[in-house]
PDB file of N, CA and C in Angstrom:
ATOM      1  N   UNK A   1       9.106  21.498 109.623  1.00  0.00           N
ATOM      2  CA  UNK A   1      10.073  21.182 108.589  1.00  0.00           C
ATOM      3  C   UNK A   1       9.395  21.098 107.223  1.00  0.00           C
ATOM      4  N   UNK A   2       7.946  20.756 107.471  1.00  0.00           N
ATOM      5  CA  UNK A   2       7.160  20.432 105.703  1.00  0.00           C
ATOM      6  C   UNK A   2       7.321  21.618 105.375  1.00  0.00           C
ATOM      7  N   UNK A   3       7.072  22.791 106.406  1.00  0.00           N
ATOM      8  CA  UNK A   3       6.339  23.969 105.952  1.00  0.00           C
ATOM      9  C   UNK A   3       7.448  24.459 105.169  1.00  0.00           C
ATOM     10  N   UNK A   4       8.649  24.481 105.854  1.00  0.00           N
ATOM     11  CA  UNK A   4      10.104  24.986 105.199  1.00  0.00           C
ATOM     12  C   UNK A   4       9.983  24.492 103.908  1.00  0.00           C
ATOM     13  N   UNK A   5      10.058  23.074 103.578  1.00  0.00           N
ATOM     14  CA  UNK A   5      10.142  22.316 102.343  1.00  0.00           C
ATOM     15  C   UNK A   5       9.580  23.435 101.203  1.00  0.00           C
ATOM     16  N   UNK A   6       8.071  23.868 101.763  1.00  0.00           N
ATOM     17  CA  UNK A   6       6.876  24.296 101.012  1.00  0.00           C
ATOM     18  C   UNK A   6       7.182  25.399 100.530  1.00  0.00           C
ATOM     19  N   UNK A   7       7.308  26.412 101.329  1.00  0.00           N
ATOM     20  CA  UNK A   7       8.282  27.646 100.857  1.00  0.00           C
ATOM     21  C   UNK A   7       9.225  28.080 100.010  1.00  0.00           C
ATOM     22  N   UNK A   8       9.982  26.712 100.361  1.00  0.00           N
ATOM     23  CA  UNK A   8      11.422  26.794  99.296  1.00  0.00           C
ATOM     24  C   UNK A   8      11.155  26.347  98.027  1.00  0.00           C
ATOM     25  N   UNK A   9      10.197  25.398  98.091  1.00  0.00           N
ATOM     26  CA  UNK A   9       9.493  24.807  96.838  1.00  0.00           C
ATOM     27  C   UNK A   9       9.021  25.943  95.985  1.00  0.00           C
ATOM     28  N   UNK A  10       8.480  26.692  96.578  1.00  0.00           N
ATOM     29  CA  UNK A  10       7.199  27.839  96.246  1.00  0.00           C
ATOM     30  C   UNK A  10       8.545  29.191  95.581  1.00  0.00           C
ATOM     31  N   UNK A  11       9.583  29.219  96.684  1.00  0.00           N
ATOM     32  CA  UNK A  11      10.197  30.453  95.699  1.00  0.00           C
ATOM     33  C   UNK A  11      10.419  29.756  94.572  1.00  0.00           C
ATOM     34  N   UNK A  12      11.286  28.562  94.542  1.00  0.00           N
ATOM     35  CA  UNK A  12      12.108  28.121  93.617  1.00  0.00           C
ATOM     36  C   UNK A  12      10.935  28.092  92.360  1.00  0.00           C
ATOM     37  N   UNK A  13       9.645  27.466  92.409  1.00  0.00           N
ATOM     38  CA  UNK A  13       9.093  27.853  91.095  1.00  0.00           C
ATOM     39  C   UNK A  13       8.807  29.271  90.980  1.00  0.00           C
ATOM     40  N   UNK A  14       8.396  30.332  91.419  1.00  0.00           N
ATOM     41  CA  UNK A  14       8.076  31.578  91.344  1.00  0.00           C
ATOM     42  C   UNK A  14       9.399  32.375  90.931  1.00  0.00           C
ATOM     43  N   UNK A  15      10.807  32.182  90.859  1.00  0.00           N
ATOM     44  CA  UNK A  15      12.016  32.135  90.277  1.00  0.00           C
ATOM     45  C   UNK A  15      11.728  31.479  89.245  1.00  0.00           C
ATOM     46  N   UNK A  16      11.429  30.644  88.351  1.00  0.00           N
ATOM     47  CA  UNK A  16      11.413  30.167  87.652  1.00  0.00           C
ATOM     48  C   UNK A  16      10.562  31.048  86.477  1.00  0.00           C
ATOM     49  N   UNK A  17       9.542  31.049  87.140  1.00  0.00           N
ATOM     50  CA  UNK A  17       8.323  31.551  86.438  1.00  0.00           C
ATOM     51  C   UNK A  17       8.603  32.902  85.966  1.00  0.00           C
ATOM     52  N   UNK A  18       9.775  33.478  86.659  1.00  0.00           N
ATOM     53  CA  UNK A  18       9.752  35.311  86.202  1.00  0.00           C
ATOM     54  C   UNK A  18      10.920  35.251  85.183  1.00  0.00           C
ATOM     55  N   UNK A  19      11.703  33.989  85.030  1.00  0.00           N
ATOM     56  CA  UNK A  19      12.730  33.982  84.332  1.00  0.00           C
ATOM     57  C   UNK A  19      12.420  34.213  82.421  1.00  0.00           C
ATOM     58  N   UNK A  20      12.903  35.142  81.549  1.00  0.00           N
ATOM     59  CA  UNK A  20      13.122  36.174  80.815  1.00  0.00           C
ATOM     60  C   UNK A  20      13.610  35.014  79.603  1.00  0.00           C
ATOM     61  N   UNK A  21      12.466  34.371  78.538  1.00  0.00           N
ATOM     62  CA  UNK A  21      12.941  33.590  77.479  1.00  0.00           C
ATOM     63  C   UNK A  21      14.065  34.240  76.217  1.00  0.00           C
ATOM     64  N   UNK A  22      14.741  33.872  76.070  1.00  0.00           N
ATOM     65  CA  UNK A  22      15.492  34.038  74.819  1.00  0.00           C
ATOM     66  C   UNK A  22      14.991  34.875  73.923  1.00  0.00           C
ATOM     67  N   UNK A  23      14.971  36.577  73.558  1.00  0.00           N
ATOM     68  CA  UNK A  23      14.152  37.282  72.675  1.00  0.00           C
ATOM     69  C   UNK A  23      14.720  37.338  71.199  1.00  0.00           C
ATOM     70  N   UNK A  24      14.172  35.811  70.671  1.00  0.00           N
ATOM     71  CA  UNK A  24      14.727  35.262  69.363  1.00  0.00           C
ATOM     72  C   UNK A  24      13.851  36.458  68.414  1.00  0.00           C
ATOM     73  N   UNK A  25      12.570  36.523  69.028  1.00  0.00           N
ATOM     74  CA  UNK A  25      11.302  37.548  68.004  1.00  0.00           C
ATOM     75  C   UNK A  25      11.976  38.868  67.974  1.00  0.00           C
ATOM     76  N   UNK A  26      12.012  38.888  69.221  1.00  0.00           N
ATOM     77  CA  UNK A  26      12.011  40.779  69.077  1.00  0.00           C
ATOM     78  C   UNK A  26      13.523  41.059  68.142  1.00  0.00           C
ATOM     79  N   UNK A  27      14.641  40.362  68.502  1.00  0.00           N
ATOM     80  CA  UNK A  27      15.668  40.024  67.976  1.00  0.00           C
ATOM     81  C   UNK A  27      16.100  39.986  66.390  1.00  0.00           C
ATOM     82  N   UNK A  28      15.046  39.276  65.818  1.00  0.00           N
ATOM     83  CA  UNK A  28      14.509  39.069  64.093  1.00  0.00           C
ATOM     84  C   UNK A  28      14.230  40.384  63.856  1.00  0.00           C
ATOM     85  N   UNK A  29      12.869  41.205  64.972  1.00  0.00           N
ATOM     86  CA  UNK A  29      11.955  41.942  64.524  1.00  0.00           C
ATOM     87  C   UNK A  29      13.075  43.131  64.437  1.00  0.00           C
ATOM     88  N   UNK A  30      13.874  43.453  65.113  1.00  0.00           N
ATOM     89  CA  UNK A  30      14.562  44.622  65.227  1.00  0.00           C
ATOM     90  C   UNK A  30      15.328  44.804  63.981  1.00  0.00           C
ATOM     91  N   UNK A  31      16.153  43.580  63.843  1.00  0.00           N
ATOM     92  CA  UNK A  31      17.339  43.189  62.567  1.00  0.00           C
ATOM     93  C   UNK A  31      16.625  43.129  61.163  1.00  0.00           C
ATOM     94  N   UNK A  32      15.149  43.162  60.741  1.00  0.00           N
ATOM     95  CA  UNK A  32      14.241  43.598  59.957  1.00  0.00           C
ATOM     96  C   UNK A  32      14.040  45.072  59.662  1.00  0.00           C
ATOM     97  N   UNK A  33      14.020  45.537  60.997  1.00  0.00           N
ATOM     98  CA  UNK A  33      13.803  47.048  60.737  1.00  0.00           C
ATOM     99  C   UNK A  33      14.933  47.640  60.256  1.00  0.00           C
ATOM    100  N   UNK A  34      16.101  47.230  60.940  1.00  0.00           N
ATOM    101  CA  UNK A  34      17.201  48.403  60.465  1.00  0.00           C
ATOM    102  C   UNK A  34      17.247  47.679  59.071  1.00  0.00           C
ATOM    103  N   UNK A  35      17.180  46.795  58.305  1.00  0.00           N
ATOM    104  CA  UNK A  35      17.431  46.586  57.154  1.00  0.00           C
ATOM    105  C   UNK A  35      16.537  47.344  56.415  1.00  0.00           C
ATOM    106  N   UNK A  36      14.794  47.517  57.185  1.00  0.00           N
ATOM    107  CA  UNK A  36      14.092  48.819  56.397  1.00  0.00           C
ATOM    108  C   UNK A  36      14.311  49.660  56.266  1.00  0.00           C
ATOM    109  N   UNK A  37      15.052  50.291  57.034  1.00  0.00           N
ATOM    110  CA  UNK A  37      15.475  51.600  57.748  1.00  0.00           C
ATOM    111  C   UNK A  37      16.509  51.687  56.455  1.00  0.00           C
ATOM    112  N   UNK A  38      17.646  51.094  56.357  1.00  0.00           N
ATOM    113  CA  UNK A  38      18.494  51.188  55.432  1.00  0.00           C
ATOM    114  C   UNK A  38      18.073  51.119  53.793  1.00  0.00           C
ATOM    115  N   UNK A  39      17.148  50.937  53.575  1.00  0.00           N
ATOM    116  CA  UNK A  39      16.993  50.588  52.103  1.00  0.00           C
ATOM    117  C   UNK A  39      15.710  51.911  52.072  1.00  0.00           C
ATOM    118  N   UNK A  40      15.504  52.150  53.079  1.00  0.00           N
ATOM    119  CA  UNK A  40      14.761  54.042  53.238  1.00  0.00           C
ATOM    120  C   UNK A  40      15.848  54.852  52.945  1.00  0.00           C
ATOM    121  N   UNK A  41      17.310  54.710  52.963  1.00  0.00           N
ATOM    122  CA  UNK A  41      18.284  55.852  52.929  1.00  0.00           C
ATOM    123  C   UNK A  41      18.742  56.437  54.220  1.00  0.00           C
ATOM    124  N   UNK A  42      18.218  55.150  54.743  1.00  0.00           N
ATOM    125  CA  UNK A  42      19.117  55.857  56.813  1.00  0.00           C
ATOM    126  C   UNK A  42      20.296  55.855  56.792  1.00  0.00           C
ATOM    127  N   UNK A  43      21.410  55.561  56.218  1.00  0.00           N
ATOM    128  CA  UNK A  43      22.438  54.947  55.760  1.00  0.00           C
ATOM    129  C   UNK A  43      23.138  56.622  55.577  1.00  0.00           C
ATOM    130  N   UNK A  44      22.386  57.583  54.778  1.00  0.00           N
ATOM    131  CA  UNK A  44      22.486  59.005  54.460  1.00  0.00           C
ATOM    132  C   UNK A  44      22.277  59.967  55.474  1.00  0.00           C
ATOM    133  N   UNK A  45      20.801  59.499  55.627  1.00  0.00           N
ATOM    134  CA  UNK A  45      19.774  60.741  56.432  1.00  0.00           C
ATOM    135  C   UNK A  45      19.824  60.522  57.843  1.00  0.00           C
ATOM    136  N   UNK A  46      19.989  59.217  58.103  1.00  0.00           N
ATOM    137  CA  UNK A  46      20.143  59.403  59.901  1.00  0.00           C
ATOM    138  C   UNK A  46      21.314  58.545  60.059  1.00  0.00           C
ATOM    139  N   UNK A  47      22.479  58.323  59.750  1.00  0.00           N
ATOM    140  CA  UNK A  47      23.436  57.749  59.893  1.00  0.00           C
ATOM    141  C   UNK A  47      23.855  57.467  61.578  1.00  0.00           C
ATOM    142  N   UNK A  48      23.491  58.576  62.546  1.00  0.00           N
ATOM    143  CA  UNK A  48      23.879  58.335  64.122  1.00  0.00           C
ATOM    144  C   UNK A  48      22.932  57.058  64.304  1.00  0.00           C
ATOM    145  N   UNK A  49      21.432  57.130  63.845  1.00  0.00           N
ATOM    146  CA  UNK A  49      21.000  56.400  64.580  1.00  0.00           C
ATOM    147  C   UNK A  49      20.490  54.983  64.591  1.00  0.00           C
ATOM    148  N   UNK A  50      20.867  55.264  62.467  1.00  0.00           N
ATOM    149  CA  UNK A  50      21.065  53.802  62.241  1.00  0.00           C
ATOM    150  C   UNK A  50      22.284  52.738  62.840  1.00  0.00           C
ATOM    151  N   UNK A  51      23.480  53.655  63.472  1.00  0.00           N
ATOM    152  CA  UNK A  51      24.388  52.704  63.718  1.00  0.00           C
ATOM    153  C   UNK A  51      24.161  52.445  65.277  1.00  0.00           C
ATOM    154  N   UNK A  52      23.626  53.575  66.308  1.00  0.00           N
ATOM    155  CA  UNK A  52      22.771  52.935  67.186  1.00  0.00           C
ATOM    156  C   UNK A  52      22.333  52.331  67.390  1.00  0.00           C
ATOM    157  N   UNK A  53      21.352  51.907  66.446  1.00  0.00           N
ATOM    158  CA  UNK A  53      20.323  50.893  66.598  1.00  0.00           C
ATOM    159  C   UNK A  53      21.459  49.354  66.154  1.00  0.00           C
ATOM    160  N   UNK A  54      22.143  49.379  65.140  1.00  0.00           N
ATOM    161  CA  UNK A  54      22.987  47.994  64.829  1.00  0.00           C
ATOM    162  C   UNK A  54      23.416  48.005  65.769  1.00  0.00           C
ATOM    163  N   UNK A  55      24.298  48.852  67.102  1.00  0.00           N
ATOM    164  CA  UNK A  55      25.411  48.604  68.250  1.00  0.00           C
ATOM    165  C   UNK A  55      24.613  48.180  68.921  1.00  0.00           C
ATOM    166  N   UNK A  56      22.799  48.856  69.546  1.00  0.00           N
ATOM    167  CA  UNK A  56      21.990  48.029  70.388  1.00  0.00           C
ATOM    168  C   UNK A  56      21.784  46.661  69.945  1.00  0.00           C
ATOM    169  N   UNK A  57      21.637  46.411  68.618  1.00  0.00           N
ATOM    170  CA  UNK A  57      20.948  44.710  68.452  1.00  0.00           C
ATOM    171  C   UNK A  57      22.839  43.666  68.241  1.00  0.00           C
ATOM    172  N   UNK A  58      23.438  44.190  68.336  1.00  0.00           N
ATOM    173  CA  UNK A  58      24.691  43.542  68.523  1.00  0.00           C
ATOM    174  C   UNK A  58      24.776  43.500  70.010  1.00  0.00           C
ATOM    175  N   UNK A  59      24.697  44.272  71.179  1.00  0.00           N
ATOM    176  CA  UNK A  59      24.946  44.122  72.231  1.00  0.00           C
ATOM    177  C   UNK A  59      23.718  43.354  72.232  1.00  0.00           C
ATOM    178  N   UNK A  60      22.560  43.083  71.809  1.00  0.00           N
ATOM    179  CA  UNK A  60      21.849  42.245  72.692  1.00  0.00           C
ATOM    180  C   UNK A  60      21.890  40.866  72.330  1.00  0.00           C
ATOM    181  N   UNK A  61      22.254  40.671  71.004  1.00  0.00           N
ATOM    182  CA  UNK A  61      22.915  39.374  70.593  1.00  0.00           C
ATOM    183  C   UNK A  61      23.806  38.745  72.058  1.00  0.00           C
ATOM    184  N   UNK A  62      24.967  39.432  71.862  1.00  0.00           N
ATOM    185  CA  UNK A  62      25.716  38.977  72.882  1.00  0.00           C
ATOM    186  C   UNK A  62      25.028  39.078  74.652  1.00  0.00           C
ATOM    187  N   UNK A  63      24.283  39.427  74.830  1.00  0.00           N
ATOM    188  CA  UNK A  63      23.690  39.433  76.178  1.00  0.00           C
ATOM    189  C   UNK A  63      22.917  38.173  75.998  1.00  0.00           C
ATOM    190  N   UNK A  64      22.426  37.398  74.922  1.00  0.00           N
ATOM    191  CA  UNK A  64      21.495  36.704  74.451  1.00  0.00           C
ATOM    192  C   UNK A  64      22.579  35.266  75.102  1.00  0.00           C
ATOM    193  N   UNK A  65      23.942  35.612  74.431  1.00  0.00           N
ATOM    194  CA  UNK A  65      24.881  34.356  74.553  1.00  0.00           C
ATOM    195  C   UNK A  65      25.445  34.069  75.707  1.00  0.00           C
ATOM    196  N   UNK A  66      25.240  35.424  76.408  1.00  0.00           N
ATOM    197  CA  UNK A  66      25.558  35.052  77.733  1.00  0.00           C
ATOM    198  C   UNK A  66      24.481  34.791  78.766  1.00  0.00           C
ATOM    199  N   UNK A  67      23.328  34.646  78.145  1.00  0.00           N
ATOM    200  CA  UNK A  67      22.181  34.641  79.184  1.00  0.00           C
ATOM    201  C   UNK A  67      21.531  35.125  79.675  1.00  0.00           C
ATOM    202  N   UNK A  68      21.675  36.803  79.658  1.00  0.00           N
ATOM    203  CA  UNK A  68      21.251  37.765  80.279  1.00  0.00           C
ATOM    204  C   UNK A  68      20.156  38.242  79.188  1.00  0.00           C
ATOM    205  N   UNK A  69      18.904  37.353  79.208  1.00  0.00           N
ATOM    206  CA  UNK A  69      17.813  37.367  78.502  1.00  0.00           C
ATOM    207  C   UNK A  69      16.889  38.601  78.694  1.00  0.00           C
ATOM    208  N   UNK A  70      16.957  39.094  80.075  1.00  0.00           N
ATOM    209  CA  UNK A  70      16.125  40.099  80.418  1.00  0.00           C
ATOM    210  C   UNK A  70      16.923  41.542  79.575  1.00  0.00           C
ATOM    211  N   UNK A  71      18.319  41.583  79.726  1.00  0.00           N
ATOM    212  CA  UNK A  71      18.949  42.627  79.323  1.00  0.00           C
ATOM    213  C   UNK A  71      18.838  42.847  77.480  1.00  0.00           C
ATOM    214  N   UNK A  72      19.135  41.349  77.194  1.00  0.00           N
ATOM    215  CA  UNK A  72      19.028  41.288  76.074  1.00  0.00           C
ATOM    216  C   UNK A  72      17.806  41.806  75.137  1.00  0.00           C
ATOM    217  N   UNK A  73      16.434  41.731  75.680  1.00  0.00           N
ATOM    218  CA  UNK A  73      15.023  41.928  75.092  1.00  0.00           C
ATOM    219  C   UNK A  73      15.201  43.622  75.647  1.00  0.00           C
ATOM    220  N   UNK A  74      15.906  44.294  76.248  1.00  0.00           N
ATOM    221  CA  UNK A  74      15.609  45.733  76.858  1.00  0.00           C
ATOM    222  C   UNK A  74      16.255  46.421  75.271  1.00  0.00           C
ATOM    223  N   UNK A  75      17.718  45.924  75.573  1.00  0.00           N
ATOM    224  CA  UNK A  75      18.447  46.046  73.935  1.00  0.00           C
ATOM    225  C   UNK A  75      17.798  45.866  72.674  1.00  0.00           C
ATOM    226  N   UNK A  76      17.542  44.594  72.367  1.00  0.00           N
ATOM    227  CA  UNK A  76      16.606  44.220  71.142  1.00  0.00           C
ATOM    228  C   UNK A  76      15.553  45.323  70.743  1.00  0.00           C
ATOM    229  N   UNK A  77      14.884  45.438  72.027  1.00  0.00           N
ATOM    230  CA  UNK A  77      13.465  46.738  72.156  1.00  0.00           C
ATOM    231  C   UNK A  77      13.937  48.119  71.398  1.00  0.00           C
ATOM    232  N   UNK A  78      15.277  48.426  72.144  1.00  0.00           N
ATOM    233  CA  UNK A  78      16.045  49.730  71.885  1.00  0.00           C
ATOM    234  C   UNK A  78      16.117  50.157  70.610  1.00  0.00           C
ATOM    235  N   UNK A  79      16.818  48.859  69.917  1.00  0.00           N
ATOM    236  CA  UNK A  79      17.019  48.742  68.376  1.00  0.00           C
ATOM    237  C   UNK A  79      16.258  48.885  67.494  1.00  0.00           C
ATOM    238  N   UNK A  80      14.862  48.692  68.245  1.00  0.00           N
ATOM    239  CA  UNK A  80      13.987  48.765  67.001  1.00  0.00           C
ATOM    240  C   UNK A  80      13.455  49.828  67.277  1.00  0.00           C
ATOM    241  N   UNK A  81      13.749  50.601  68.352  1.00  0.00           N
ATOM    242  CA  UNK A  81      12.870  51.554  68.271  1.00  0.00           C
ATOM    243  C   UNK A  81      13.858  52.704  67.595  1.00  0.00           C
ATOM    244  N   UNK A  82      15.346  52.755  67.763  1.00  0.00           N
ATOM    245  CA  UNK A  82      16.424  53.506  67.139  1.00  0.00           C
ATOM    246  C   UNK A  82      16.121  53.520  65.540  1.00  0.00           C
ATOM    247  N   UNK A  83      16.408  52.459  65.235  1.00  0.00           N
ATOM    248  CA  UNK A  83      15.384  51.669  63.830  1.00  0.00           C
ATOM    249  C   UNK A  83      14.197  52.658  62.889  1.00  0.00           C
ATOM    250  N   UNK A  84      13.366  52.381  64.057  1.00  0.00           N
ATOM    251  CA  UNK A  84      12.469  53.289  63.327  1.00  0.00           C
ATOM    252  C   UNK A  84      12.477  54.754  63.419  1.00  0.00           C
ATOM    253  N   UNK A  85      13.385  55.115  64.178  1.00  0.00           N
ATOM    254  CA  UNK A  85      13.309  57.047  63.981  1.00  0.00           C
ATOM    255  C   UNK A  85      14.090  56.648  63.076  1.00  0.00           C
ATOM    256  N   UNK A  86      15.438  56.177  63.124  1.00  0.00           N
ATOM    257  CA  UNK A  86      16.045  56.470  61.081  1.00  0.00           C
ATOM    258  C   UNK A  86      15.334  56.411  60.620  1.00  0.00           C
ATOM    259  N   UNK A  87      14.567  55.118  60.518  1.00  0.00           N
ATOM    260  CA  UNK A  87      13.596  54.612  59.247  1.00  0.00           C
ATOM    261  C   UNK A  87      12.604  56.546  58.861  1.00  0.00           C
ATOM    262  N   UNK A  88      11.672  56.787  59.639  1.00  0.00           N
ATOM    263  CA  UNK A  88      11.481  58.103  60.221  1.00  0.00           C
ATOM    264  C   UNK A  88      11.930  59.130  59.499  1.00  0.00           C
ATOM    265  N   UNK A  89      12.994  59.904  60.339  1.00  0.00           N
ATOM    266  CA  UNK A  89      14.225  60.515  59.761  1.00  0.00           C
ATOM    267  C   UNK A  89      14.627  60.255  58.495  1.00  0.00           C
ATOM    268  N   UNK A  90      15.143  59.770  57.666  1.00  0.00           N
ATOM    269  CA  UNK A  90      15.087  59.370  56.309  1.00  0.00           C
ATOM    270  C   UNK A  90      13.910  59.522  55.389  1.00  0.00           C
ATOM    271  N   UNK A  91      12.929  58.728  56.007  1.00  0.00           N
ATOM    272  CA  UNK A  91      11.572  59.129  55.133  1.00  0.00           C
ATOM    273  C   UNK A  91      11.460  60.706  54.880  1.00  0.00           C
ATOM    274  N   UNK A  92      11.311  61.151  56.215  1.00  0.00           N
ATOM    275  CA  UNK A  92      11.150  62.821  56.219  1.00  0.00           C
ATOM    276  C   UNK A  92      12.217  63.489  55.868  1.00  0.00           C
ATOM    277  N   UNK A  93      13.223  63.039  55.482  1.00  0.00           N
ATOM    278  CA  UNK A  93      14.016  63.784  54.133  1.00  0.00           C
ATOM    279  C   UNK A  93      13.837  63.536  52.917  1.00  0.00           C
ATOM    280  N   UNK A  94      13.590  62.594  52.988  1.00  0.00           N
ATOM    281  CA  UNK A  94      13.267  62.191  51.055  1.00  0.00           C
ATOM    282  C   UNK A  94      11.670  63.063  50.674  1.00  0.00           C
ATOM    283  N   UNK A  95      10.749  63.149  51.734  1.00  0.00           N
ATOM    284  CA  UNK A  95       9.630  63.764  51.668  1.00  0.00           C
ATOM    285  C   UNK A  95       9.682  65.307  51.517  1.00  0.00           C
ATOM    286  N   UNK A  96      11.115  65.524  52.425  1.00  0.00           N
ATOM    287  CA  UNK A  96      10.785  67.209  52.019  1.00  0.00           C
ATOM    288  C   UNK A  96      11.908  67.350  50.941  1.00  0.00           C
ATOM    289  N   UNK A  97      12.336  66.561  50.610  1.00  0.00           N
ATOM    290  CA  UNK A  97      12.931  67.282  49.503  1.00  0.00           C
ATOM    291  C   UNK A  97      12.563  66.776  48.032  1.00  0.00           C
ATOM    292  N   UNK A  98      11.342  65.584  48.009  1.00  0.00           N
ATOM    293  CA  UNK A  98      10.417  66.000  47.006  1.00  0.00           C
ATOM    294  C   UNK A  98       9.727  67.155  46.756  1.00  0.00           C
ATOM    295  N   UNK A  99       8.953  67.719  48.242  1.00  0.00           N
ATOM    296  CA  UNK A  99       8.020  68.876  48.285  1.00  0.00           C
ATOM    297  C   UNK A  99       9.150  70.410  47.679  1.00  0.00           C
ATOM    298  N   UNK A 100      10.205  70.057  48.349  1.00  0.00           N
ATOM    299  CA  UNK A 100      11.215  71.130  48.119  1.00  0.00           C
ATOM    300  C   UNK A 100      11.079  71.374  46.356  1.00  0.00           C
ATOM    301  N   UNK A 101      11.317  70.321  45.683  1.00  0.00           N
ATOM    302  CA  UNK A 101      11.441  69.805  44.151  1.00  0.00           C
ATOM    303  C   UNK A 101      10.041  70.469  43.384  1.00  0.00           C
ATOM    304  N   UNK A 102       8.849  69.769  44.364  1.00  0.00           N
ATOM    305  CA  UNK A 102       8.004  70.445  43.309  1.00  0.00           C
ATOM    306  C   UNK A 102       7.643  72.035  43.450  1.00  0.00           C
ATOM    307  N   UNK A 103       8.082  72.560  44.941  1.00  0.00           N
ATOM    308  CA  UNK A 103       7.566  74.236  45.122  1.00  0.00           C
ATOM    309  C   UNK A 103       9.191  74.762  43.793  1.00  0.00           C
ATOM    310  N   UNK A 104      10.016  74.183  44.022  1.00  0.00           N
ATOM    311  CA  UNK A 104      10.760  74.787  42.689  1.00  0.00           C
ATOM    312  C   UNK A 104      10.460  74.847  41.593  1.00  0.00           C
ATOM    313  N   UNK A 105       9.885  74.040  40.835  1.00  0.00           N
ATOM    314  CA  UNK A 105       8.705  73.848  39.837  1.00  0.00           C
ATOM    315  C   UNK A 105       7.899  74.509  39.622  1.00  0.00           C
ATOM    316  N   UNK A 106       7.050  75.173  41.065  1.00  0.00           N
ATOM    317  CA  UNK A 106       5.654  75.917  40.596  1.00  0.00           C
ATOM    318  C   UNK A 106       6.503  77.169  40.814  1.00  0.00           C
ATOM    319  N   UNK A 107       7.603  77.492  41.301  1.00  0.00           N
ATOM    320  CA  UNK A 107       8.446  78.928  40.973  1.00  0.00           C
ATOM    321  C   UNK A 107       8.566  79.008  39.864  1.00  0.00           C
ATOM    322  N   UNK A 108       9.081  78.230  39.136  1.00  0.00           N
ATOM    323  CA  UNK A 108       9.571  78.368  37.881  1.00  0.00           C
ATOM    324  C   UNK A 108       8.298  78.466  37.068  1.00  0.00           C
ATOM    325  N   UNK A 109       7.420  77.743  36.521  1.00  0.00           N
ATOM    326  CA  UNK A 109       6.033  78.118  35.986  1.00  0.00           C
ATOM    327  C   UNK A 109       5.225  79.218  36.454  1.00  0.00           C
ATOM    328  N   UNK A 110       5.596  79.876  37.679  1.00  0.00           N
ATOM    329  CA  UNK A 110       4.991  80.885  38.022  1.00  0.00           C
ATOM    330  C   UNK A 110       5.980  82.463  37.034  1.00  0.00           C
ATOM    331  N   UNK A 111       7.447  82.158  37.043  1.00  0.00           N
ATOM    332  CA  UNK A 111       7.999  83.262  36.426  1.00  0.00           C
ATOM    333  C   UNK A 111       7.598  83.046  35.447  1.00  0.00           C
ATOM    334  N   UNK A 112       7.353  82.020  34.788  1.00  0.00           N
ATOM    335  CA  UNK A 112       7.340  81.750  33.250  1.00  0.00           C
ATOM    336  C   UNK A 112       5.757  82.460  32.791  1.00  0.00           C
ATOM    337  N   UNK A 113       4.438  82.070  33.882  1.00  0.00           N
ATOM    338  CA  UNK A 113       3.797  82.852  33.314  1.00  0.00           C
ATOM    339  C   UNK A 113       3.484  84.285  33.282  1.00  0.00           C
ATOM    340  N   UNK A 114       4.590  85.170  34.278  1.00  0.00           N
ATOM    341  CA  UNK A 114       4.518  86.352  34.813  1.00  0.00           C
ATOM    342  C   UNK A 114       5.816  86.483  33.487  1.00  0.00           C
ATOM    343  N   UNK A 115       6.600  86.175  32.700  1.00  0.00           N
ATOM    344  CA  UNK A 115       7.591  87.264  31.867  1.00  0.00           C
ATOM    345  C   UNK A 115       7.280  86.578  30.312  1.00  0.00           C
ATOM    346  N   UNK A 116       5.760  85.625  30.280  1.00  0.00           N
ATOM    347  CA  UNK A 116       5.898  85.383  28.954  1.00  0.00           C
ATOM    348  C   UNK A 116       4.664  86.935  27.913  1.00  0.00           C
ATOM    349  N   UNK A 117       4.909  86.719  27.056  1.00  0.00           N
ATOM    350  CA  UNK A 117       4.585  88.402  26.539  1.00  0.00           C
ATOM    351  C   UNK A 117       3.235  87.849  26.121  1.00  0.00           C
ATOM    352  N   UNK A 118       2.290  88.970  26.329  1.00  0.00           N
ATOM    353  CA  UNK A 118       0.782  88.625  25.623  1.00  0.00           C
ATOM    354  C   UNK A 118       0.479  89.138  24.429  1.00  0.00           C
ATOM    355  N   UNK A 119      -0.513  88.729  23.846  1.00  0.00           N
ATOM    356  CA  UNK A 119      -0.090  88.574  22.379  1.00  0.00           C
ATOM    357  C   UNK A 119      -1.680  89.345  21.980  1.00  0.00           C
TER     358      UNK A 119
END
C-alpha cells in the first residue's frame, strides 16, 4: 500500500513539474515585434502577415485566459516569428526600392553624360 502511495505521489509531482507557465515574456516579446514590424511599413509591404501574426498573439492571449499555457506559448512563438518576416518583407521593400531610386539616378547621369556636347 506505501508503495502505491509512492507512485501516485511521484506522478502527481512529475505532472506538476511538466506543467507550461503563463508565456507573459514571449507574449510582450511578440506584441513588440509586430509594433516593429509596423512602424517598418508592414502595414503596406506585408499586410497578410502582419495581420497573421496580430490573429496568432490574440489567439494566444485568449488560450493564456483559458489556461491552455502550453498552446498559448506555441501561438505567442508563431507571432513573432510571422512578425518578423513582415518586419523582413517590408524592410526588403523599402531596400529595393531605394536601390531601384538610385540605379535611376545613375541612368539619368549616365544619358546626361553620353548627349551633353563637347566643347
Amino acid at each position: 500500500m506505501r508503495g502505491l502511495f509512492l507512485i501516485t505521489g511521484a506522478l502527481a509531482l512529475a505532472a506538476c513539474g511538466n506543467e507550461v507557465p503563463p508565456p507573459n515574456t514571449q507574449v510582450t516579446l511578440s506584441d513588440s515585434i509586430i509594433r516593429d514590424a509596423e512602424s517598418a511599413g508592414a502595414v503596406q509591404h506585408a499586410p497578410v502577415e502582419l495581420n497573421t501574426a496580430r490573429e496568432k498573439l490574440e489567439a494566444a492571449r485568449r488560450e493564456m485566459q483559458d489556461e491552455n499555457n502550453e498552446k498559448a506559448l506555441r501561438l505567442a512563438e508563431e507571432a513573432e516569428l510571422d512578425a518578423r518576416l513582415a518586419q523582413l518583407k517590408s524592410r526588403t521593400k523599402t531596400t529595393r526600392d531605394a536601390a531601384a531610386a538610385i540605379q535611376a539616378s545613375i541612368d539619368t547621369m549616365r544619358r546626361e553624360i553620353t548627349t551633353r556636347p563637347t566643347s
